[in-house]
C-alpha atoms as a PDB file:
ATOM      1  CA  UNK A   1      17.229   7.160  -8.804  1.00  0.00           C
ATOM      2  CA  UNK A   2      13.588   5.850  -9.783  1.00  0.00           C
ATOM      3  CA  UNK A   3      13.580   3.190  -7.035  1.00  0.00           C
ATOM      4  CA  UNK A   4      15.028   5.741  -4.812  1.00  0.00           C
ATOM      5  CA  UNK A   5      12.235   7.746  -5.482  1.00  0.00           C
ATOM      6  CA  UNK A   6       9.703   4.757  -5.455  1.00  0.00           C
ATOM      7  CA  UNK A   7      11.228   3.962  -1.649  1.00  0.00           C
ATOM      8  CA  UNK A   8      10.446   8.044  -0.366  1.00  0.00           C
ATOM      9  CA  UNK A   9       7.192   7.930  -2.153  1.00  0.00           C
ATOM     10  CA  UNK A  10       8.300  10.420  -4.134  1.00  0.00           C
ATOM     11  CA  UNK A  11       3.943  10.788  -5.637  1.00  0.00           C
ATOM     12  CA  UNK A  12       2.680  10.749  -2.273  1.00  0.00           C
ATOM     13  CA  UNK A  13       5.491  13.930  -1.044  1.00  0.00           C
ATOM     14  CA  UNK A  14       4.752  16.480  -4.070  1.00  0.00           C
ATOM     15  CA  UNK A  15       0.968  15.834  -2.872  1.00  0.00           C
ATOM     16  CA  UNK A  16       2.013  17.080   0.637  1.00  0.00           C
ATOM     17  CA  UNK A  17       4.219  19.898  -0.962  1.00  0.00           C
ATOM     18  CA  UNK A  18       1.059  20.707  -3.500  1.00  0.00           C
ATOM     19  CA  UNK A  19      -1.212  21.146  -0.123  1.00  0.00           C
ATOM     20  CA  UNK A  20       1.073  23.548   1.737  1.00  0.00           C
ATOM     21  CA  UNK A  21       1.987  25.446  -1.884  1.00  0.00           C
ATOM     22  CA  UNK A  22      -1.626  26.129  -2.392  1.00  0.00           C
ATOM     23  CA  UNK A  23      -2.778  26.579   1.162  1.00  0.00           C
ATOM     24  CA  UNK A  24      -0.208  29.642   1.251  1.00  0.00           C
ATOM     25  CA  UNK A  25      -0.108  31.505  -1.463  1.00  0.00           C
ATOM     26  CA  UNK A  26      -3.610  31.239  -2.127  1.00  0.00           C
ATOM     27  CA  UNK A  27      -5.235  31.125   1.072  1.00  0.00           C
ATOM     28  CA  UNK A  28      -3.002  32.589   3.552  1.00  0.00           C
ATOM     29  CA  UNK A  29      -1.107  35.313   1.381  1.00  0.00           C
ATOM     30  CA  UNK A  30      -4.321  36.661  -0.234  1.00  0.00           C
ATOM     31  CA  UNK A  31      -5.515  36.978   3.562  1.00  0.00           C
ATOM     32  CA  UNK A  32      -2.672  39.037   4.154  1.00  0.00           C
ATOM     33  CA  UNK A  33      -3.069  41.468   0.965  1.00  0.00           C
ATOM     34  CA  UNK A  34      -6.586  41.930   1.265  1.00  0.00           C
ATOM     35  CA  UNK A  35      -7.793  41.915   4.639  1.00  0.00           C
ATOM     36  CA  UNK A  36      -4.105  42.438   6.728  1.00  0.00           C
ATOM     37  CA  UNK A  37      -3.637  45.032   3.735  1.00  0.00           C
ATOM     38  CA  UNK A  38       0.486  44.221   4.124  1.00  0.00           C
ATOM     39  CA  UNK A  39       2.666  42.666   1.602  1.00  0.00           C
ATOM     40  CA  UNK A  40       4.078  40.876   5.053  1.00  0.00           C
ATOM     41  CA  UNK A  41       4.075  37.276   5.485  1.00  0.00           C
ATOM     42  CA  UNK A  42       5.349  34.466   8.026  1.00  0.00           C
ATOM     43  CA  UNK A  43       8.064  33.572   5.507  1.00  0.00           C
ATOM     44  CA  UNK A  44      10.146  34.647   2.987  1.00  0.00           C
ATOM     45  CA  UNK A  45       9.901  32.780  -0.691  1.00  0.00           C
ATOM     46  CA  UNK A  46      13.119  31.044   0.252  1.00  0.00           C
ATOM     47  CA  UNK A  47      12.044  30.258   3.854  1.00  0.00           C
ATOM     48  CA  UNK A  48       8.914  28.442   2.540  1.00  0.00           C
ATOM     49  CA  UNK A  49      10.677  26.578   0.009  1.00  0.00           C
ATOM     50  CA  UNK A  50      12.858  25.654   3.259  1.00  0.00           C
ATOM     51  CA  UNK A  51       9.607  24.570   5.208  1.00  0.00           C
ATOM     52  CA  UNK A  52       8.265  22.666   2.460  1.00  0.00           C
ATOM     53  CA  UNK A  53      11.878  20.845   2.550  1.00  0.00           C
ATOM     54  CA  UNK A  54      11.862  20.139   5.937  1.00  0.00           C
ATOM     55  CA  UNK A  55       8.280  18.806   6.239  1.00  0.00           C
ATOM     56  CA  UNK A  56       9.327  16.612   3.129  1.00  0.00           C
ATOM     57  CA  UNK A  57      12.283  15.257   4.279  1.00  0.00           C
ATOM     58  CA  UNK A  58      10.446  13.882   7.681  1.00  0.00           C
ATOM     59  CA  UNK A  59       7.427  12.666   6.005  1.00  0.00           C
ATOM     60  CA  UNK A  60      10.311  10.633   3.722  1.00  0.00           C
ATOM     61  CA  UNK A  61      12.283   9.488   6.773  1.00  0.00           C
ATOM     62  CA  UNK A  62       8.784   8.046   7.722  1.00  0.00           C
ATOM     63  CA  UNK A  63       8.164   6.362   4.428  1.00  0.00           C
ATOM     64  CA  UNK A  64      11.531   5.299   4.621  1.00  0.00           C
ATOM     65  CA  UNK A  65      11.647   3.558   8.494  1.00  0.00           C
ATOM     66  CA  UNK A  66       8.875   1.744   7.767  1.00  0.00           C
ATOM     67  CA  UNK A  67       9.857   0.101   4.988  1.00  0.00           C
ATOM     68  CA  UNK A  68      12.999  -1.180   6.993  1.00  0.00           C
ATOM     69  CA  UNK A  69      10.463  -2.462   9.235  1.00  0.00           C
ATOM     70  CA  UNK A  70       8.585  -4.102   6.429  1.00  0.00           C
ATOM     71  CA  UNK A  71      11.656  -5.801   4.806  1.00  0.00           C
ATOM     72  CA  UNK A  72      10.676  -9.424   5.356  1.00  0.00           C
ATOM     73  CA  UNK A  73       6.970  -8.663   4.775  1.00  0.00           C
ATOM     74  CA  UNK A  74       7.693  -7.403   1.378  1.00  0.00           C
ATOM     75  CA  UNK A  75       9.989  -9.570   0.156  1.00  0.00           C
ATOM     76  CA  UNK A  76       7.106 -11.954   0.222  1.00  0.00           C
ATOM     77  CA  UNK A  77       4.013  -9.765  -0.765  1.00  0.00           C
ATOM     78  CA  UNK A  78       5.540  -6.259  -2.024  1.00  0.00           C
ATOM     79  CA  UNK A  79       8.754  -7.724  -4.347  1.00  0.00           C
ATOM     80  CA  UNK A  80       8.194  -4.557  -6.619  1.00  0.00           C
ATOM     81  CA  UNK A  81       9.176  -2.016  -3.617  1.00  0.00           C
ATOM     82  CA  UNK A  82      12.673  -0.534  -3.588  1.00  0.00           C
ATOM     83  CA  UNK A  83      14.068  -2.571  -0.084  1.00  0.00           C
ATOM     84  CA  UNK A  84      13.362  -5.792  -1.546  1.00  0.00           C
ATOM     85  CA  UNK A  85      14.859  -5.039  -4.819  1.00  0.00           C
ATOM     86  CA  UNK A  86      17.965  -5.294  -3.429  1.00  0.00           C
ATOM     87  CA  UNK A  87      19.812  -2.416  -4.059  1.00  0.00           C
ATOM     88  CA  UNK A  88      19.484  -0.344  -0.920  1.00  0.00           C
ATOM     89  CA  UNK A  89      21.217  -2.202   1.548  1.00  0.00           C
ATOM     90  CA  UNK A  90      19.278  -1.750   5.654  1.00  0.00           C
ATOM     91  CA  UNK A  91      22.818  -0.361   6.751  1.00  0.00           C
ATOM     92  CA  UNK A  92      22.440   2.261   3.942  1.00  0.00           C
ATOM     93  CA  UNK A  93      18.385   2.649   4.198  1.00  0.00           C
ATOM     94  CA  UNK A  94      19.087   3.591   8.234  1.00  0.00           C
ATOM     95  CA  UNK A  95      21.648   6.468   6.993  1.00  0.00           C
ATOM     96  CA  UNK A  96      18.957   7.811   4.830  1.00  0.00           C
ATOM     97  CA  UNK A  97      16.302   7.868   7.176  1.00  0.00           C
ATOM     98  CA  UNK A  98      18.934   9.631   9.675  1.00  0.00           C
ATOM     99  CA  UNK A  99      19.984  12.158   7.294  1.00  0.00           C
ATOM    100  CA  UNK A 100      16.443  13.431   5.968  1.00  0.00           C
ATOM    101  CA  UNK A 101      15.492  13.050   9.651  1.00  0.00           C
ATOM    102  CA  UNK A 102      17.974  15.252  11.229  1.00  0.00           C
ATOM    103  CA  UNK A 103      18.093  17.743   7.893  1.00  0.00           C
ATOM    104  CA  UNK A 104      13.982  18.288   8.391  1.00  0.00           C
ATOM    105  CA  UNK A 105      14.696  18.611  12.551  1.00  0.00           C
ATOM    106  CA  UNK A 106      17.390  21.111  12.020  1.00  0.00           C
ATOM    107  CA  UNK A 107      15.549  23.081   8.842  1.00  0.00           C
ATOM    108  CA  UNK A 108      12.268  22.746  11.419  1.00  0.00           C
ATOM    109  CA  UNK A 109      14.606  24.855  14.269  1.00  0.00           C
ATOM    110  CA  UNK A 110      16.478  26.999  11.710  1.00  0.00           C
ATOM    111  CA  UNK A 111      13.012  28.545  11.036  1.00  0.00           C
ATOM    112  CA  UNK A 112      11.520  29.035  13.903  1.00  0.00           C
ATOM    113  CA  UNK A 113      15.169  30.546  15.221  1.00  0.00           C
ATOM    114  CA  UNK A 114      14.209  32.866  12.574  1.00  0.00           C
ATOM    115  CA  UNK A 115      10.688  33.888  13.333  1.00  0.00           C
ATOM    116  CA  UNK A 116      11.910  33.866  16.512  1.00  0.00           C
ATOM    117  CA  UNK A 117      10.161  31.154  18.019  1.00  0.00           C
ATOM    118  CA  UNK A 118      12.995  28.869  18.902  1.00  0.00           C
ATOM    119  CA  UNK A 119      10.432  25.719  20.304  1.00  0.00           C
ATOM    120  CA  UNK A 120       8.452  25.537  16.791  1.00  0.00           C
ATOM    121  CA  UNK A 121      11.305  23.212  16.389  1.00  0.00           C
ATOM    122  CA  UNK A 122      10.607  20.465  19.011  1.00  0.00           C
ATOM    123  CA  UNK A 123       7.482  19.873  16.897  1.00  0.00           C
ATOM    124  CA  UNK A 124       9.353  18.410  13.907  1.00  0.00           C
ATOM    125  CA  UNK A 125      10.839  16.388  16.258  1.00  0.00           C
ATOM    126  CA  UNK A 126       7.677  15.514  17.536  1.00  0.00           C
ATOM    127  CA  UNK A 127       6.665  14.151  14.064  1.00  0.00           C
ATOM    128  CA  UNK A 128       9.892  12.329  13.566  1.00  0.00           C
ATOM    129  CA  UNK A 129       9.430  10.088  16.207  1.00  0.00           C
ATOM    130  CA  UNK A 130       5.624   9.129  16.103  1.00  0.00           C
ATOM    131  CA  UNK A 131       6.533   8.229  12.646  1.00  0.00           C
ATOM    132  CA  UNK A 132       9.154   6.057  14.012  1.00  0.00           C
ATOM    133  CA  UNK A 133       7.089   4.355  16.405  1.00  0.00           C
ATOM    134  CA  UNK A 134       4.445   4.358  14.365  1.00  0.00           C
ATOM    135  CA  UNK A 135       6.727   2.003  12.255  1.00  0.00           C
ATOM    136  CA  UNK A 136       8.367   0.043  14.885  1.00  0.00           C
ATOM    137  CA  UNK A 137       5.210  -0.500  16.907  1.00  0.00           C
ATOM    138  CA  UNK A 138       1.415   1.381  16.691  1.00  0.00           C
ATOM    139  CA  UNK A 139       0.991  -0.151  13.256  1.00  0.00           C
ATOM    140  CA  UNK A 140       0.727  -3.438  14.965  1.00  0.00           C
ATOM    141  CA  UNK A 141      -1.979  -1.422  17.772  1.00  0.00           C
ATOM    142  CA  UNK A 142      -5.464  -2.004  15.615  1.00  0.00           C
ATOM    143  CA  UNK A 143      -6.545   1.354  14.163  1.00  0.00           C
ATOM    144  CA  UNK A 144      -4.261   3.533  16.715  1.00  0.00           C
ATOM    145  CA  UNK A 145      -1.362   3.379  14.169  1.00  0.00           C
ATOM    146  CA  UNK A 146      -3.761   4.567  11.374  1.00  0.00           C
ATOM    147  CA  UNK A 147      -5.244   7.378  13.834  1.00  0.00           C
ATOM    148  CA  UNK A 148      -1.466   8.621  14.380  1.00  0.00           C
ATOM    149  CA  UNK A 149      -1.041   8.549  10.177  1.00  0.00           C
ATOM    150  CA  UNK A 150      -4.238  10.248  10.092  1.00  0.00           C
ATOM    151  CA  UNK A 151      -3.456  13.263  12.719  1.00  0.00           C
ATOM    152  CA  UNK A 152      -0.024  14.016  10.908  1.00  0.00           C
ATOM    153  CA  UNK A 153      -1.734  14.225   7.624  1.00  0.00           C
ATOM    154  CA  UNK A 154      -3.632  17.110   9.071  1.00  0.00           C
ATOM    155  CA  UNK A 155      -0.793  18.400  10.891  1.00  0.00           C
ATOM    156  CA  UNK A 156       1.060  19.845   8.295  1.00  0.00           C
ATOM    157  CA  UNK A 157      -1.389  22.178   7.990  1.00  0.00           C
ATOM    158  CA  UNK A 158      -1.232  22.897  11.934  1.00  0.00           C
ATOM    159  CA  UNK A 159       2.661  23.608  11.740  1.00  0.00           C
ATOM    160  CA  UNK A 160       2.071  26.160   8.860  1.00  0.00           C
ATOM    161  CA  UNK A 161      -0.684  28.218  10.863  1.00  0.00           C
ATOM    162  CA  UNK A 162       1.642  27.749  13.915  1.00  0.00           C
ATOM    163  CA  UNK A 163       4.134  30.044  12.022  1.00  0.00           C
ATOM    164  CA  UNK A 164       0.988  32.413  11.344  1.00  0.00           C
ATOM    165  CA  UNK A 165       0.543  32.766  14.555  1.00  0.00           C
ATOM    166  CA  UNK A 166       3.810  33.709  16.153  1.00  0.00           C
ATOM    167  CA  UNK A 167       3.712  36.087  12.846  1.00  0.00           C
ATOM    168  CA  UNK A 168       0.153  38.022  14.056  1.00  0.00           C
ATOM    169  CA  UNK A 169       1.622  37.564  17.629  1.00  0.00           C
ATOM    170  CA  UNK A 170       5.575  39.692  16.689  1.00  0.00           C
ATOM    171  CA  UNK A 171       3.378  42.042  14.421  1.00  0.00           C
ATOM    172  CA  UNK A 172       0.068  43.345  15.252  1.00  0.00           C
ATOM    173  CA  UNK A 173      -2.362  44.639  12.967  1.00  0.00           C
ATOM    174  CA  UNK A 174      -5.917  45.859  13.211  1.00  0.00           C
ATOM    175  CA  UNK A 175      -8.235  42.883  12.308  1.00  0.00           C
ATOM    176  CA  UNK A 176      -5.391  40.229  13.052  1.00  0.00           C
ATOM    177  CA  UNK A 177      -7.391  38.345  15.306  1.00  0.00           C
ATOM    178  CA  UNK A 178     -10.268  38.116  12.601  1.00  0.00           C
ATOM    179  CA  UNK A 179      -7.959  36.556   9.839  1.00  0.00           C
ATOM    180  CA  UNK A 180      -6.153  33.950  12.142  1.00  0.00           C
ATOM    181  CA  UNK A 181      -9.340  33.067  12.812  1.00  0.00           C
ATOM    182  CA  UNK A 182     -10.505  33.071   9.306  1.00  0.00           C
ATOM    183  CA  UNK A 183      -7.452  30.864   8.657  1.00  0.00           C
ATOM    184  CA  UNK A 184      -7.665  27.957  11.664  1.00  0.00           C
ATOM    185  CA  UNK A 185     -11.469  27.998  10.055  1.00  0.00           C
ATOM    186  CA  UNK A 186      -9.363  26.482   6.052  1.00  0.00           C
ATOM    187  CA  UNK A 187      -7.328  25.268   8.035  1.00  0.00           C
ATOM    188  CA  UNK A 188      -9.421  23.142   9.795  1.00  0.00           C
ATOM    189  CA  UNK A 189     -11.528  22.492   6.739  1.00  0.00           C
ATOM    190  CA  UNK A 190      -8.437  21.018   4.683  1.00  0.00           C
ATOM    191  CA  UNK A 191      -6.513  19.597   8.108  1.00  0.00           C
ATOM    192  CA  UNK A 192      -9.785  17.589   9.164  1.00  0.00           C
ATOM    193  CA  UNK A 193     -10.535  16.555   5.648  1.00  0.00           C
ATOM    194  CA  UNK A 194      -6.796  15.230   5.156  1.00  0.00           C
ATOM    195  CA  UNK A 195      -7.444  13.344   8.381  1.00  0.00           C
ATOM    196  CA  UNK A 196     -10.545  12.066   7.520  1.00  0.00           C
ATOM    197  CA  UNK A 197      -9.319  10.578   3.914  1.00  0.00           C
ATOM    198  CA  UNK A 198      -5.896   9.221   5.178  1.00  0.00           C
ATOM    199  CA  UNK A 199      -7.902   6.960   7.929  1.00  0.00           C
ATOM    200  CA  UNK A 200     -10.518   5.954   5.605  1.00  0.00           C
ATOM    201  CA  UNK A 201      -7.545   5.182   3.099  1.00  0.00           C
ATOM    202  CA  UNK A 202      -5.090   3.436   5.465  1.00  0.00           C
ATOM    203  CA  UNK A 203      -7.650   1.067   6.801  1.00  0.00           C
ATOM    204  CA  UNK A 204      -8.554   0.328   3.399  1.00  0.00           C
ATOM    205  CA  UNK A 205      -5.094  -0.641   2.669  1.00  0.00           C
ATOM    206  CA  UNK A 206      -5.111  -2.892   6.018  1.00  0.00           C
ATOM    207  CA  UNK A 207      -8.048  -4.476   4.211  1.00  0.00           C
ATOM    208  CA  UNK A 208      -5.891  -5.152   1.319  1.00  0.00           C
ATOM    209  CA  UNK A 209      -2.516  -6.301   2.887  1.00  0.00           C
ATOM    210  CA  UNK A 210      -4.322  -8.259   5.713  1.00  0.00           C
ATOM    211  CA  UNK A 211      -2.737 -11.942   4.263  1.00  0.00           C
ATOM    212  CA  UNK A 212       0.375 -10.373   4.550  1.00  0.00           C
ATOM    213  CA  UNK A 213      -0.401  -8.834   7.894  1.00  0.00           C
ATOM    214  CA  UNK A 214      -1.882 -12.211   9.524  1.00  0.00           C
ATOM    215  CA  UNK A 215       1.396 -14.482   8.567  1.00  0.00           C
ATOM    216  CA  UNK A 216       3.748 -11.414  10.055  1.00  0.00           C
ATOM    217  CA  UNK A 217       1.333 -10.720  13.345  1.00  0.00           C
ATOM    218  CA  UNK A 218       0.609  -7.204  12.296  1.00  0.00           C
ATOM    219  CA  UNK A 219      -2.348  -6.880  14.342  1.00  0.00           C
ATOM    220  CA  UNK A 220      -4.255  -4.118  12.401  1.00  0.00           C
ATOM    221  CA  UNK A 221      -8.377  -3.315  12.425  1.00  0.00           C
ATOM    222  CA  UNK A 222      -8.549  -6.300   9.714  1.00  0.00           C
ATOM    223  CA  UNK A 223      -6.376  -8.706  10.996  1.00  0.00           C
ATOM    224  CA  UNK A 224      -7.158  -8.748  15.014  1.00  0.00           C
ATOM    225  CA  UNK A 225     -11.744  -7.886  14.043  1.00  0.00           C
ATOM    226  CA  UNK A 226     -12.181  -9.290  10.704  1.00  0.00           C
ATOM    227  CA  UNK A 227     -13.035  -7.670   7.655  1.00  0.00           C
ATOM    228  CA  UNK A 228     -16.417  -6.788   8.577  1.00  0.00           C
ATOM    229  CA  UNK A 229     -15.310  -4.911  11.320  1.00  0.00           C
ATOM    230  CA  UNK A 230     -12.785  -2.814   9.273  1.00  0.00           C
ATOM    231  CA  UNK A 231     -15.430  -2.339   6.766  1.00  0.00           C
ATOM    232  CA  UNK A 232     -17.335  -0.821   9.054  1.00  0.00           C
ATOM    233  CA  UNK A 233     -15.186   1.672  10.323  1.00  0.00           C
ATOM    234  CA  UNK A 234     -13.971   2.652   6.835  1.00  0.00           C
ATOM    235  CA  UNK A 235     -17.046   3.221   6.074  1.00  0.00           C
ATOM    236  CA  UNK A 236     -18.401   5.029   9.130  1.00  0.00           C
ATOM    237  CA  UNK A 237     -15.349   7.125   8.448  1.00  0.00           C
ATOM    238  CA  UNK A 238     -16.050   7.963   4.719  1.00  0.00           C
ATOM    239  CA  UNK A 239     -20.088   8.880   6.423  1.00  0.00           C
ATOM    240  CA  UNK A 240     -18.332  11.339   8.792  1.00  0.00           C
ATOM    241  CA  UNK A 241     -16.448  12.684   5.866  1.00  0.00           C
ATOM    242  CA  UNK A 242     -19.576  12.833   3.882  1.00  0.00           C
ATOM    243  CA  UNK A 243     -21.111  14.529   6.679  1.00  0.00           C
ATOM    244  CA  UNK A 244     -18.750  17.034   7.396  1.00  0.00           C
ATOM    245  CA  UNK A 245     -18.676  18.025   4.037  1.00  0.00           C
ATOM    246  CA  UNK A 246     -22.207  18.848   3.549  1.00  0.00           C
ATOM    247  CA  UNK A 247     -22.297  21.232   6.509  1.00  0.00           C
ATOM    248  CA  UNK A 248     -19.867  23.309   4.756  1.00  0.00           C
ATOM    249  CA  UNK A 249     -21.758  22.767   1.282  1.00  0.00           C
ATOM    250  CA  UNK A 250     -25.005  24.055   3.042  1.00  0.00           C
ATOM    251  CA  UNK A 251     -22.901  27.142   3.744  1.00  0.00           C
ATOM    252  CA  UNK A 252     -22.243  27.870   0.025  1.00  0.00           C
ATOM    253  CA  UNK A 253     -25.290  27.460  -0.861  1.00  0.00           C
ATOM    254  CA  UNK A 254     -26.876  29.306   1.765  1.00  0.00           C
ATOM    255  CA  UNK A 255     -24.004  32.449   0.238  1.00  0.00           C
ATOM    256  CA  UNK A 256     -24.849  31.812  -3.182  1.00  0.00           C
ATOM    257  CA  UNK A 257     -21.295  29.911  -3.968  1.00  0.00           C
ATOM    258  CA  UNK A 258     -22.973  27.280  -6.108  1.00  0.00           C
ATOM    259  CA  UNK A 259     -19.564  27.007  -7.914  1.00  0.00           C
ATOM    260  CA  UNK A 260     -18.140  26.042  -4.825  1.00  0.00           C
ATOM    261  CA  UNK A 261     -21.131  23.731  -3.503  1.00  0.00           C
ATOM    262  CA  UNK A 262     -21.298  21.732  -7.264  1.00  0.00           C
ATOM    263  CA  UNK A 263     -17.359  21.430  -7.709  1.00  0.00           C
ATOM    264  CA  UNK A 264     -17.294  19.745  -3.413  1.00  0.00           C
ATOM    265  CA  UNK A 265     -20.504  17.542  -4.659  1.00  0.00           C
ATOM    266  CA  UNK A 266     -19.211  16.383  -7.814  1.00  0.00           C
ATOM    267  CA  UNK A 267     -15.712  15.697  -7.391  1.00  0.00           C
ATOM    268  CA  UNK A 268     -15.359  14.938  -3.908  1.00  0.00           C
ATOM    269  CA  UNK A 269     -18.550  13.726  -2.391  1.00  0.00           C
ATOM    270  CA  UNK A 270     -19.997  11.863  -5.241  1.00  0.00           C
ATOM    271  CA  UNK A 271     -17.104   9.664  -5.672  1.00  0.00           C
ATOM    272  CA  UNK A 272     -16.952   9.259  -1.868  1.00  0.00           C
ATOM    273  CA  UNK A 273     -19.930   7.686  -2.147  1.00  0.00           C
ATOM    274  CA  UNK A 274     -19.470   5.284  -4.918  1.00  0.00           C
ATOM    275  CA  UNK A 275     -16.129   4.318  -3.159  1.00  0.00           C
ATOM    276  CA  UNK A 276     -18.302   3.770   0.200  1.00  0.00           C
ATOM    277  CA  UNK A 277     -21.070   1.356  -1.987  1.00  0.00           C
ATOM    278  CA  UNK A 278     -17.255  -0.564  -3.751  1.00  0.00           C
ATOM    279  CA  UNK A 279     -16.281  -0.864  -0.346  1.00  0.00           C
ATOM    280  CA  UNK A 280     -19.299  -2.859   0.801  1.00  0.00           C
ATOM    281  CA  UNK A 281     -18.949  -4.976  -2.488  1.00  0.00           C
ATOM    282  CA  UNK A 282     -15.326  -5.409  -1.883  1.00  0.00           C
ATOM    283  CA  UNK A 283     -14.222  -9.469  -1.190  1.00  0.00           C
ATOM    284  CA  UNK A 284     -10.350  -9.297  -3.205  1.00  0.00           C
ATOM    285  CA  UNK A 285      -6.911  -7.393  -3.137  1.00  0.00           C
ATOM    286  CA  UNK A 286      -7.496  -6.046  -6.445  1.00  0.00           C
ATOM    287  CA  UNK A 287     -10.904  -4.628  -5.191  1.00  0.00           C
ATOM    288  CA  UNK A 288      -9.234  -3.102  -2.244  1.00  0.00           C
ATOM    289  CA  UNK A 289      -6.618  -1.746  -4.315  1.00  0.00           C
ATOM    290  CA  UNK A 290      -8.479  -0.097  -6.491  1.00  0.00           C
ATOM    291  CA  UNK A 291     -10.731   1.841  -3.609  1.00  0.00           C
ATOM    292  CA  UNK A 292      -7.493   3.140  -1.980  1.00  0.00           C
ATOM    293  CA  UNK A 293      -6.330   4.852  -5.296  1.00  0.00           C
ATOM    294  CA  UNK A 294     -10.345   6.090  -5.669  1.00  0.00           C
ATOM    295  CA  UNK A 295      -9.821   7.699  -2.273  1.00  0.00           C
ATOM    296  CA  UNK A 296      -6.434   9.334  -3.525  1.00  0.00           C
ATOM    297  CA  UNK A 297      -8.121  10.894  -6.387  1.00  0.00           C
ATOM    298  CA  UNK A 298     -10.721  12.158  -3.852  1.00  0.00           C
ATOM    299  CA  UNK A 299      -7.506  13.150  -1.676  1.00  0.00           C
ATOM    300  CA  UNK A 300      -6.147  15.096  -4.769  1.00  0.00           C
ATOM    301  CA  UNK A 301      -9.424  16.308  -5.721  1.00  0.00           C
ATOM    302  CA  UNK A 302     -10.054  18.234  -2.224  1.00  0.00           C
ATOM    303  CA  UNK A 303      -6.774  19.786  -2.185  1.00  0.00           C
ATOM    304  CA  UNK A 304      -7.162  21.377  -5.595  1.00  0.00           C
ATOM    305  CA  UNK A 305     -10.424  22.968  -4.269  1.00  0.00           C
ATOM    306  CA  UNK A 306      -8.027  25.082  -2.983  1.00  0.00           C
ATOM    307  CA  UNK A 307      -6.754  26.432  -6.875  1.00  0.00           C
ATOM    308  CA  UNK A 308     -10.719  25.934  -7.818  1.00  0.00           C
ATOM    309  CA  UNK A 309     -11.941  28.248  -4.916  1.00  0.00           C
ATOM    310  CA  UNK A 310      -9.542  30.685  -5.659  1.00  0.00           C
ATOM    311  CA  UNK A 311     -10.157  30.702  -9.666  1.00  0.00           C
ATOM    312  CA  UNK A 312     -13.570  30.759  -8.944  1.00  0.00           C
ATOM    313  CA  UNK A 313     -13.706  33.858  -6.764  1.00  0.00           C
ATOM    314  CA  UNK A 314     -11.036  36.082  -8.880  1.00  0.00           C
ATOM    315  CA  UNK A 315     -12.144  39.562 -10.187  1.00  0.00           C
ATOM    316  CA  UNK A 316     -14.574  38.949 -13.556  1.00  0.00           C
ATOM    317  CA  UNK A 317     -12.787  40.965 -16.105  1.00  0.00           C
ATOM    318  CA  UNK A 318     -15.872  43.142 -18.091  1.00  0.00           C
END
């Protein structure tokens, strides 16, 4: 069961179910109760907990093809990951990643058959397959595969504010137009952010398999430009991050949120930037290694600005 776990990236999923917990019911629903003024929502509690399913099992279909694509590579460099453990065959790894594949496709079209949006559904499919070809080829394309990672990070976020919008679309209400708008705003806020982490992150981790990569021709940013090169972009990356970041810190201070602006500076863009200055001093695996798991933190911290932002704006009991 562990290794089975290990081989979905079992850590890496309850961070994507975390995301689209807190995104909804304390972003989105509060929208609906205070400014909507309805106890209406895009989903029902179980038809959530049946999107959250379905975007799991694709983003562990993912995790799983690419592993079978990775066999040989990490029976040499990666011993400790499930596949080369030996007790998943590749016959029984492809049944897997067909069954969580097809379960999330058909959960994807069950919902939107019951928001009445039938074609939502094409969109899980959609993700299946750029994850397969992701795996099968664009990881081998320098820094398109880790743009395509990148983009579905974000998307998850997308595909919940796509059922948002067929919601405000059945049902109208006065002032609809101002809280889907309000919304795309987070969402864009927590979609580009996930982007923006998950490329800085998965070129850092090119940086640290890029032996591995050379001897099996994967072709990534480090491999095909150098290190310098992949540096570089990493680090332009974690800038734009950076930069992104303070325009929306500028607006809470400029509104008085100076909970808001100190909790973004402290535990998000100050370790940014001490994992941008470990980059530039970075020369081993271990180094590497240890600036991808800095940038997770920073990936866990951003998310739970979500819970902080909420906390932080509740009703002060006198």
């Amino acid at each position: 069961m562990l290794l089975f776990l290990r081989l979905i990236r079992a850590v890496n999923l309850s961070v994507i179910a975390l995301s689209l917990s807190l995104f909804y019911y304390l972003i989105l629903v509060p929208a609906h109760k205070h400014k909507l003024f309805t106890t209406l929502l895009p989903f029902t509690n179980t038809e959530f907990v049946l999107f959250i399913i379905a975007v799991l099992c694709i983003a562990a279909a993912g995790n799983i093809i690419n592993d079978y694509f990775d066999f040989e590579l990490d029976k040499d460099y990666k011993s400790e990951r499930a596949l080369p453990q030996g007790l998943f065959s590749l016959d029984v790894v492809m049944y897997l990643h067909a069954t969580l594949a097809l379960t999330g496709i058909g959960l994807g079209f069950y919902l939107g058959y019951s928001v009445s949006n039938i074609n939502i559904g094409y969109y899980f499919i959609i993700a299946t397959l750029l994850l397969y070809v992701y795996s099968a080829y664009l990881k081998r394309v320098p820094l398109v595969g880790n743009i395509v990672i990148a983009l579905l990070s974000g998307f998850v976020f997308v595909l919940l504010l796509l059922f948002e919008a067929n919601f405000l679309r059945i049902i109208t209400f006065e002032g609809g137009q101002y809280v889907l708008d309000m919304l795309l705003w987070q969402g864009k806020f927590y979609g580009g952010f996930a982007v923006l982490t998950t490329l800085a992150r998965e070129i850092v981790k090119d940086l640290e398999d890029r032996e591995g990569d050379a001897v099996y021709k994967i072709n990534t940013l480090a491999v095909q430009f150098g290190e310098g090169v992949a540096k570089g972009v990493a680090g332009l990356v974690m800038l734009l991050t950076v930069a992104g970041l303070s325009f929306f810190m500028y607006s809470f201070w400029q509104a008085g949120a100076l909970r808001e602006f100190y909790y973004l500076l402290a535990l998000v863009v100050l370790p940014l930037l001490v994992a941008l200055v470990l980059l530039f001093g970075a020369n081993s695996t271990t180094s590497y290694n240890r600036i991808s798991w800095l940038l997770k933190f920073i990936m866990l911290t951003g998310i739970l600005s979500m819970a902080a932002f909420y906390w932080f704006n509740l009703p002060q009991q006198s």
